[in-house]
Protein backbone atom coordinates (compact mmCIF):
# COMPACT_ATOMS: atom_id res chain seq x y z
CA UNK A 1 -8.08 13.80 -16.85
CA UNK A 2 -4.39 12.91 -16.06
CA UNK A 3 -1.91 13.51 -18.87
CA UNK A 4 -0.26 10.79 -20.08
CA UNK A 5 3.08 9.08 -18.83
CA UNK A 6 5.30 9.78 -21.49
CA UNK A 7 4.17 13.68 -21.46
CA UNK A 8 4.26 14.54 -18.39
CA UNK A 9 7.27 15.93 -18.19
CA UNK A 10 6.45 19.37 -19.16
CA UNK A 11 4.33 19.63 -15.70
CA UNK A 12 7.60 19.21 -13.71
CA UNK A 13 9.67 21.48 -15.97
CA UNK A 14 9.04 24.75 -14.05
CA UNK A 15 9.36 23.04 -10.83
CA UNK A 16 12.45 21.72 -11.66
CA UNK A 17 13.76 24.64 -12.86
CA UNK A 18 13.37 26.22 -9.40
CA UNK A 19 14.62 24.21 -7.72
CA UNK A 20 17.34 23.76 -10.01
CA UNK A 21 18.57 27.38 -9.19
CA UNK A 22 18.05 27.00 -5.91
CA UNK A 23 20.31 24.46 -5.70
CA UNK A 24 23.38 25.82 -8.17
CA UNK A 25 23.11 29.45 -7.54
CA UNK A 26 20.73 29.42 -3.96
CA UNK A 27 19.33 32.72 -3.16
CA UNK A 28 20.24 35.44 -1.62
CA UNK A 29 18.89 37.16 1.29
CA UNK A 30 20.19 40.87 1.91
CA UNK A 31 19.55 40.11 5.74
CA UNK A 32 18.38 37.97 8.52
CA UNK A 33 17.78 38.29 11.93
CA UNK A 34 21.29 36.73 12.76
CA UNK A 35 22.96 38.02 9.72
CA UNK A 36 22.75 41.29 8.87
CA UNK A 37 25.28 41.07 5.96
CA UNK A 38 22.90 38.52 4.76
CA UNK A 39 22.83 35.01 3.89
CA UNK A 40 22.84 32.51 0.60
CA UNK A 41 20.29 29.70 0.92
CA UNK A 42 20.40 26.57 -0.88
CA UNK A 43 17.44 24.11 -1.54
CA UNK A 44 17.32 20.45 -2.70
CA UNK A 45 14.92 18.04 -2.66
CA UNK A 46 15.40 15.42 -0.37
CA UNK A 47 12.37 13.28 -0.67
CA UNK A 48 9.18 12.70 -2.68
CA UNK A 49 6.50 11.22 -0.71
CA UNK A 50 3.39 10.22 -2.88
CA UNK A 51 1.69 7.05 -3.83
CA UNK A 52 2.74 4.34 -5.89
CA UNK A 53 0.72 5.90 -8.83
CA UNK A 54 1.91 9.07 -8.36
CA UNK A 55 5.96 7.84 -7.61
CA UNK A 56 6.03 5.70 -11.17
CA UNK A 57 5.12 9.64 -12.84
CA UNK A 58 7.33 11.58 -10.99
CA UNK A 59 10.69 8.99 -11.01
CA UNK A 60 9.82 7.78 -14.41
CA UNK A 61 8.88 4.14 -13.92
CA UNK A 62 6.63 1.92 -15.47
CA UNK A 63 3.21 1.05 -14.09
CA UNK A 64 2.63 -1.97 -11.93
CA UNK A 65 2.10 -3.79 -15.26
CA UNK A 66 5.27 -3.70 -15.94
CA UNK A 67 7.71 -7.17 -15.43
CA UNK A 68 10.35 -4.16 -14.01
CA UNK A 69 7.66 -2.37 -12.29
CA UNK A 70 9.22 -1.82 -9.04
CA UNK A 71 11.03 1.62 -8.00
CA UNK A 72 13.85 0.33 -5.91
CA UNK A 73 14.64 -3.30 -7.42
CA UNK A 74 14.86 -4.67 -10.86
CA UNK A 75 12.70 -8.12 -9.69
CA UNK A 76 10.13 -9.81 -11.61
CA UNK A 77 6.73 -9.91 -10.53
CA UNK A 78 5.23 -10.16 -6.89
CA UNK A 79 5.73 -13.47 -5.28
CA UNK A 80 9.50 -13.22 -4.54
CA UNK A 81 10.03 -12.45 -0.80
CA UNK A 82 13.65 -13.64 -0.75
CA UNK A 83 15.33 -10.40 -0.35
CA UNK A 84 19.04 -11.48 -0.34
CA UNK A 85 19.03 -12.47 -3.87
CA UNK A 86 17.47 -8.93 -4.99
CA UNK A 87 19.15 -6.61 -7.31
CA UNK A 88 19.01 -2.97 -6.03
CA UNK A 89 18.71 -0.57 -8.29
CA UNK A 90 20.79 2.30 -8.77
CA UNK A 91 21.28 6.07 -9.46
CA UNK A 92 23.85 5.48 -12.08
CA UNK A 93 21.90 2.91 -13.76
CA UNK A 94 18.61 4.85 -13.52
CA UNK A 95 20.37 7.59 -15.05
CA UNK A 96 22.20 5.65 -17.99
CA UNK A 97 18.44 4.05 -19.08
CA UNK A 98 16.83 6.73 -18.93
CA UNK A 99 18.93 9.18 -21.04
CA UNK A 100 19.26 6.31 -23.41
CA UNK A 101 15.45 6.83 -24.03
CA UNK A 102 15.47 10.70 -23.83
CA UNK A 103 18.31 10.30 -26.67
CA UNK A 104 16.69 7.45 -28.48
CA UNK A 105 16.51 8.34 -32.25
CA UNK A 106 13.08 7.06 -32.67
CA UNK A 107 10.15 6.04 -31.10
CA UNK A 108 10.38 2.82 -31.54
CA UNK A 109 14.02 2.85 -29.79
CA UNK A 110 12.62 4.37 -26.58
CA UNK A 111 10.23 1.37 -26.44
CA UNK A 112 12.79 -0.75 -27.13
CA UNK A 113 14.69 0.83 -24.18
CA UNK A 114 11.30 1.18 -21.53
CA UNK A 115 10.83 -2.37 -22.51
CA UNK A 116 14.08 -3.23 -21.33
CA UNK A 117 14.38 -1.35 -18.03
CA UNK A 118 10.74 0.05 -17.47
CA UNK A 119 12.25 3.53 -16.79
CA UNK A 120 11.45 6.45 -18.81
CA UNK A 121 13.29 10.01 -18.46
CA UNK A 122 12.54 12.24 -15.88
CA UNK A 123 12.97 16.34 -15.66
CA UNK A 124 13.85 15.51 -11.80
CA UNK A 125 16.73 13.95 -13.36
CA UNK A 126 18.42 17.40 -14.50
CA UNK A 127 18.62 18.05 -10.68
CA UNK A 128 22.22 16.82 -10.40
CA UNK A 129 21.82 15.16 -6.41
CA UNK A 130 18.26 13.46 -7.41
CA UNK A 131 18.43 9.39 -7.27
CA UNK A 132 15.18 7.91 -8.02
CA UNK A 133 16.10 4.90 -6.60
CA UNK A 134 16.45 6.34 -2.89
CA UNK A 135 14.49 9.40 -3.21
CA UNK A 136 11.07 8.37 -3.91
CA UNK A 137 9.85 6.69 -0.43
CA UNK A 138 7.32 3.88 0.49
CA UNK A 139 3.97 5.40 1.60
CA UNK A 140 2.78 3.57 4.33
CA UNK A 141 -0.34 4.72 4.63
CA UNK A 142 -1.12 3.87 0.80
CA UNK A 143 0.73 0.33 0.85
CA UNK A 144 0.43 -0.45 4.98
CA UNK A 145 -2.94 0.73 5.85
CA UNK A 146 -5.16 0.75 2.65
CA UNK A 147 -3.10 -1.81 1.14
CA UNK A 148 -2.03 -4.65 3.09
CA UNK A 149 -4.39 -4.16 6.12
CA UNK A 150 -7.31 -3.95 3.88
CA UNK A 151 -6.19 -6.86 1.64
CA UNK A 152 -5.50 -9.03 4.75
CA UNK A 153 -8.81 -8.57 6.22
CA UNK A 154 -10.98 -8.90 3.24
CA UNK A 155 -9.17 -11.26 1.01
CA UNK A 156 -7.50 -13.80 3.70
CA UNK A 157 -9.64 -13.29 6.50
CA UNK A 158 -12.58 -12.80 4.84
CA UNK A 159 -14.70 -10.55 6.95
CA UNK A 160 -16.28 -9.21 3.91
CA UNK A 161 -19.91 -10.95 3.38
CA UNK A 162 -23.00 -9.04 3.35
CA UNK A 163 -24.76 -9.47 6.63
CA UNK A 164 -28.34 -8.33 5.47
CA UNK A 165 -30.80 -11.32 5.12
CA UNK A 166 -32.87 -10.76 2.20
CA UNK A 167 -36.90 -11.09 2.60
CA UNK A 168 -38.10 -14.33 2.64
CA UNK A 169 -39.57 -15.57 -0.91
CA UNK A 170 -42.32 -18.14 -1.31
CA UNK A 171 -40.88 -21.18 -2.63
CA UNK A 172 -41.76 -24.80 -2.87
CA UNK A 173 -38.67 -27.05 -1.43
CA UNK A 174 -37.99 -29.63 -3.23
CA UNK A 175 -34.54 -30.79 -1.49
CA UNK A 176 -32.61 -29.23 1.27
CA UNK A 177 -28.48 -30.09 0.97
CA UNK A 178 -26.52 -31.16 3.99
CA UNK A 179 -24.22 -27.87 4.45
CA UNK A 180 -27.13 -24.65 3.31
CA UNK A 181 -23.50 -22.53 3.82
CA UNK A 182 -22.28 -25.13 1.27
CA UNK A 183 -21.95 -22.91 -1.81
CA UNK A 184 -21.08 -25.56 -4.08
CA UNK A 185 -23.99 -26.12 -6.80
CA UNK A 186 -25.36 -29.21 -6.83
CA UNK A 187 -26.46 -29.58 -10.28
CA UNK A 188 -24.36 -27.34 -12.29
CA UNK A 189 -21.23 -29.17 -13.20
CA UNK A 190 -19.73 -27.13 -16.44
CA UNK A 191 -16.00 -25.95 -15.33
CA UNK A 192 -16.94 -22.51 -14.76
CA UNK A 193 -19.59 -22.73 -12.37
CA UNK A 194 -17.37 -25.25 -10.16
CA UNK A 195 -14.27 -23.32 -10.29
CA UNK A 196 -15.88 -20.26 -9.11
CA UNK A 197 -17.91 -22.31 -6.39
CA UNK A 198 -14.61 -23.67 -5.39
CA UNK A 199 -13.24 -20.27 -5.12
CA UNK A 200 -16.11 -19.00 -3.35
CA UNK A 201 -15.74 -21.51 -0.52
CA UNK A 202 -12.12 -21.04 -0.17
CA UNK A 203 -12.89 -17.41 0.95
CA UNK A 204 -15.01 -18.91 4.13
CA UNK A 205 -12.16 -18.20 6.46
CA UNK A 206 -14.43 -16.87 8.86
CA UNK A 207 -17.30 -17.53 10.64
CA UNK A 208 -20.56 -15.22 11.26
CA UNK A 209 -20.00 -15.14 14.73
CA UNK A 210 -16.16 -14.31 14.22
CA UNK A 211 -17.88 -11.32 12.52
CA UNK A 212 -20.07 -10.30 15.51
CA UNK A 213 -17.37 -10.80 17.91
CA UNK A 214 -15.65 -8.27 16.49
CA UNK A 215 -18.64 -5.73 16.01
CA UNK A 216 -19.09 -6.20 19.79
CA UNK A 217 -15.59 -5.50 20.38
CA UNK A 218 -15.71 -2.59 18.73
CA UNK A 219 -19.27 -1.68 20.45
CA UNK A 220 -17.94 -1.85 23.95
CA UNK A 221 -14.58 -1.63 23.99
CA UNK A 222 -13.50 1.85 25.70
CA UNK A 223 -11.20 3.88 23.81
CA UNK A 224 -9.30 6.85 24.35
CA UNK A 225 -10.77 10.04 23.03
CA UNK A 226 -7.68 10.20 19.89
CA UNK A 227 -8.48 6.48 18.81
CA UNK A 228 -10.31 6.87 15.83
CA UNK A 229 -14.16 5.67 15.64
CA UNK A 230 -15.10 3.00 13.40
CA UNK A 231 -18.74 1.99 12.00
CA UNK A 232 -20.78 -0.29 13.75
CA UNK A 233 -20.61 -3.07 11.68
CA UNK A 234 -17.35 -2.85 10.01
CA UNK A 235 -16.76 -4.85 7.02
CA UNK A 236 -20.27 -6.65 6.60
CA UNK A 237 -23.58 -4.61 5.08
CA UNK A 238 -22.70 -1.36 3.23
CA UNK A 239 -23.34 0.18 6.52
CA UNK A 240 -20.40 -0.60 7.71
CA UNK A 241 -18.86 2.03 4.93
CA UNK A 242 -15.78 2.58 3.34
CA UNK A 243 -12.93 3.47 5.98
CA UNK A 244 -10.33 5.85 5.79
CA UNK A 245 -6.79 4.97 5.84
CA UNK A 246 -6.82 5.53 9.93
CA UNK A 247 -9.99 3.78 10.55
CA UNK A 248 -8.18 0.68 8.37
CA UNK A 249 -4.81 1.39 11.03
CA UNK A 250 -6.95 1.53 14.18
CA UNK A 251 -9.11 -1.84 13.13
CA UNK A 252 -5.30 -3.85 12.29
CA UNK A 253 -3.76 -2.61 15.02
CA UNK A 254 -6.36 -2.51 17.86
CA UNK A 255 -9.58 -3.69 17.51
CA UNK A 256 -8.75 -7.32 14.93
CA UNK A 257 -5.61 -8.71 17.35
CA UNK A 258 -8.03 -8.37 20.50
CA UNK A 259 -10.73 -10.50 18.79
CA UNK A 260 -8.81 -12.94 16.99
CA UNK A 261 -6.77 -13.78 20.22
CA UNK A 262 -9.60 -13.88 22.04
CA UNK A 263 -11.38 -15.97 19.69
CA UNK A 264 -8.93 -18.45 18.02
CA UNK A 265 -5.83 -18.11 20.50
CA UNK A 266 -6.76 -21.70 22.29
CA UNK A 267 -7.28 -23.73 18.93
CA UNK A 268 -5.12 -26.47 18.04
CA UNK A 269 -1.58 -25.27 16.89
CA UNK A 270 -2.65 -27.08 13.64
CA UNK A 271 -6.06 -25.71 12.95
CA UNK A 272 -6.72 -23.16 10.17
CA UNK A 273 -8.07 -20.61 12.60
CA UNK A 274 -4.80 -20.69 14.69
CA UNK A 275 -2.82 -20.43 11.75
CA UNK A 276 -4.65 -17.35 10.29
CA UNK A 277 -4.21 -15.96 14.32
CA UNK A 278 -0.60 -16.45 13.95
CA UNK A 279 -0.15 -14.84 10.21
CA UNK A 280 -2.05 -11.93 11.10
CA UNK A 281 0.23 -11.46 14.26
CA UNK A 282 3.16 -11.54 11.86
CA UNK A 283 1.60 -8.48 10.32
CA UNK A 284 -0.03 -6.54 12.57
CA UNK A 285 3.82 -6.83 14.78
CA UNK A 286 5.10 -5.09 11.15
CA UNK A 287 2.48 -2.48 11.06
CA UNK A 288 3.19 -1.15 14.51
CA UNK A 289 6.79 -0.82 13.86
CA UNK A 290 6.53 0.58 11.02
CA UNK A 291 3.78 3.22 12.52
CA UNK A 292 6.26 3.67 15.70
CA UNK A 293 7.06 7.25 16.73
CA UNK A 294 10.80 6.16 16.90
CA UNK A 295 12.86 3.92 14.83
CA UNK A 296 16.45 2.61 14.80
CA UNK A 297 18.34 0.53 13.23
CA UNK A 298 16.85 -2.82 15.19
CA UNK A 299 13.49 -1.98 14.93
CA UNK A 300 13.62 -1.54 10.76
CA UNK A 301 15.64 -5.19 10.81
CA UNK A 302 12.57 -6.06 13.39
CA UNK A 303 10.26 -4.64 10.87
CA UNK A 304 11.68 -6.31 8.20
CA UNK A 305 12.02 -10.19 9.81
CA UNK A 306 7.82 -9.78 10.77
CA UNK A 307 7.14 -8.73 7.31
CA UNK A 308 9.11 -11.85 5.91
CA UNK A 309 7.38 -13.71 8.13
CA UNK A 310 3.54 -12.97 7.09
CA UNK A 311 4.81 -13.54 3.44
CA UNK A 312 6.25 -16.65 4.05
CA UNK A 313 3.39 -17.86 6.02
CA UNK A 314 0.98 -16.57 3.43
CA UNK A 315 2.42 -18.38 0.65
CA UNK A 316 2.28 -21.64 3.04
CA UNK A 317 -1.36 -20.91 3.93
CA UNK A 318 -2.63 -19.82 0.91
CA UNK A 319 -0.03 -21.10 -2.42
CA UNK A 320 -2.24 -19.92 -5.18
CA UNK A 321 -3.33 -16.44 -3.42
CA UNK A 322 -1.84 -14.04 -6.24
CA UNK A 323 0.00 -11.43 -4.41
CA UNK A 324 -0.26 -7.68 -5.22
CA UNK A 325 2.49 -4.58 -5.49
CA UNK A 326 1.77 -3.56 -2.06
CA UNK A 327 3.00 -7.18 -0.92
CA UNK A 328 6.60 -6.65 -2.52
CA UNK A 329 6.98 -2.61 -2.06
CA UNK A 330 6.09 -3.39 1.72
CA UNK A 331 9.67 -4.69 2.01
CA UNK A 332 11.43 -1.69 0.45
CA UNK A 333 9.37 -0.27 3.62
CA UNK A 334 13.08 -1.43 5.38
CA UNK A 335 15.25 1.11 2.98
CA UNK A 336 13.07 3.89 3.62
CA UNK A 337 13.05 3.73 7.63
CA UNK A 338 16.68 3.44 7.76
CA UNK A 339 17.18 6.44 5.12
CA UNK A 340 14.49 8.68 6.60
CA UNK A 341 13.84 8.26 10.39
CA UNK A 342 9.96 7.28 11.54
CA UNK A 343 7.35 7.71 9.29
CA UNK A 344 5.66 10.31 10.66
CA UNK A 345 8.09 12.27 9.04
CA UNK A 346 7.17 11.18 5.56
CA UNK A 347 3.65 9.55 4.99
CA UNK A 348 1.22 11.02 3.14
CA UNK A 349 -1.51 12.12 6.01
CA UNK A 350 -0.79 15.50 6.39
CA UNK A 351 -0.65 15.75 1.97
CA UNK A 352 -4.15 13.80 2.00
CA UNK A 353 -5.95 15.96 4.43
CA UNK A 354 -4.52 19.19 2.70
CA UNK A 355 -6.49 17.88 -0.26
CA UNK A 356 -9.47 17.57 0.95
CA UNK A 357 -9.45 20.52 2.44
CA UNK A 358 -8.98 22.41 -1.14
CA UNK A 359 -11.91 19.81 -2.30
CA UNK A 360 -14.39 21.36 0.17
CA UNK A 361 -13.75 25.04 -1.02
CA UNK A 362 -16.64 26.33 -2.91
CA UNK A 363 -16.23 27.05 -6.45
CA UNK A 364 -18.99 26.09 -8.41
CA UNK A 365 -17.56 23.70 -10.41
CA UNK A 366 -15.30 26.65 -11.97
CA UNK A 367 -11.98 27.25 -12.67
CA UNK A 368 -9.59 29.87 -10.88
């Protein structure tokens, strides 16, 4: 069980304290291989590259809950894509609220103050180079891959309905309605029942055949040997599985732009399917440069202007669609490629596959 937010500070105390000598008095080594009168080393911590759960512990934020939940900027909730008008956090600020609350006289006064700012104190803090609000990166495997990529595919294109057809049942039919897809009721008329038959045929996006389409794709399509593999029938009977953050990459980025061009690229400029085409281009562009080996300056401000585009479009297409964390921290995504080169360099793959590879040791369910 994880210990709570306001006592987990005690976990990072030992670290810090490392590092916090490494970084004020370094440590010396009586000889190297180039100096033999030996050398002073010095250690800081450059970046922290976790999830968002894991980043609001470490840099002493509030949870997504929170009206000031976000890491970087002091906005209020999700929906705001208009970057210009932003206010950036900062180091100094971070640092002023949050010794206010370490130094708060009573429990009630550090609420006050967490209420206020959403920003707790940190140990990382007592490191005296640490900003919180530059330090604590994006993942874009967490927020690209299994955020946006799955949320895009399930929730706006809705390739997420069960594909298995039930046994037949012997029934006596006593009408048949117009549309049998039709999953309005046709008797039940109380409020609830019609607002979540409304809401169910909103979701329709997508045709079965759009589904098979892309299963075939994905059947005969030939792939290079470093592609990762994805289930047969992706997204539709449980079957299909739950992908891995890779699998969700490789089916954005590969196999979904083949079959939606191929599918919905001749429609009429006005039609919903051409639309959908055109806001999952936005994003898909945005993943790959974002997922690029190399970066520069142009491609972050080309990362940025796709990513603005999708949201715009996707409040256009879909008004009431609430939007989620990911959809905002995606365009912090911008800071973090100009401050810390491509991501390769600071996702959480190589973290995530370390951990399962300490899951898979054998210890009986015992401790040490």
């Amino acid at each position: 069980k994880e210990p709570p937010l306001d006592t987990i500070n005690s976990y990072w105390t030992p670290l810090v304290d490392a590092f916090l000598t490494l970084w004020v008095d370094g440590v010396k080594f009586s000889r190297t291989y180039e100096y033999k009168g030996g050398r002073v080393v010095r250690c800081a911590i450059v970046v922290v590259i976790c999830d968002l759960p894991a980043a609001r512990k470490i840099g002493g934020f509030s949870t997504y809950s929170h009206r000031r939940f976000c890491t970087h900027c002091v906005c209020v909730g999700y929906d705001d894509f208009n970057t210009s008008r932003w206010q950036r956090r900062t180091a100094t600020e971070c640092r002023v609220w949050m010794e206010k609350y370490k130094n708060a006289p009573t429990g009630a006064a550090a609420k006050r103050y967490f209420d206020q700012s959403g920003l707790r104190w940190t140990e990382f803090l007592r490191l005296p180079y640490f900003d919180v609000s530059r330090m604590i990166v994006v993942d874009c495997m967490h927020n690209l891959f299994l955020g946006l990529l799955r949320a895009h595919f399930r929730g706006i294109l809705g390739f997420r309905a069960s594909t298995t057809n039930p046994p037949p049942r012997p029934a006596i039919l006593i009408s048949i309605p117009e549309d049998p897809d039709n999953p309005l009721p046709t008797k039940a008329n109380d409020t609830k029942t019609l607002a979540r038959a409304i809401k169910a045929l909103q979701k329709r996006r997508t045709e079965h055949s759009d589904m098979q389409a892309l299963w075939n794709d994905i059947a005969h399509i030939i792939k290079p040997s470093w592609v990762t593999s994805l289930p047969a029938e992706v997204g539709g009977s449980a079957s299909g599985g739950k992908l891995k953050a890779d699998q969700w990459r490789v089916l954005g980025t590969v196999y979904m732009p083949l079959t939606l061009v191929r599918l919905w690229s001749n429609s009429d400029p006005a039609s919903v399917q051409r639309q959908l085409l055109d806001l999952t281009m936005d994003l898909v562009s945005a993943v790959i440069l974002a997922a690029s080996r190399e970066t520069s300056v142009s491609t972050a401000e080309a990362y940025h202007r796709y990513m603005l585009s999708y949201r715009a479009g996707l409040q256009k297409l879909f008004p009431d669609y609430d939007c989620l964390p990911n959809h905002h921290m995606a365009l912090h995504i911008t800071e973090c490629l100009l401050l810390f080169g491509p991501v390769h360099g600071w996702w959480t793959f190589p973290f995530e596959r370390l951990i399962g590879t300490l899951q898979r040791i054998p210890t009986n369910y015992r401790q040490g």
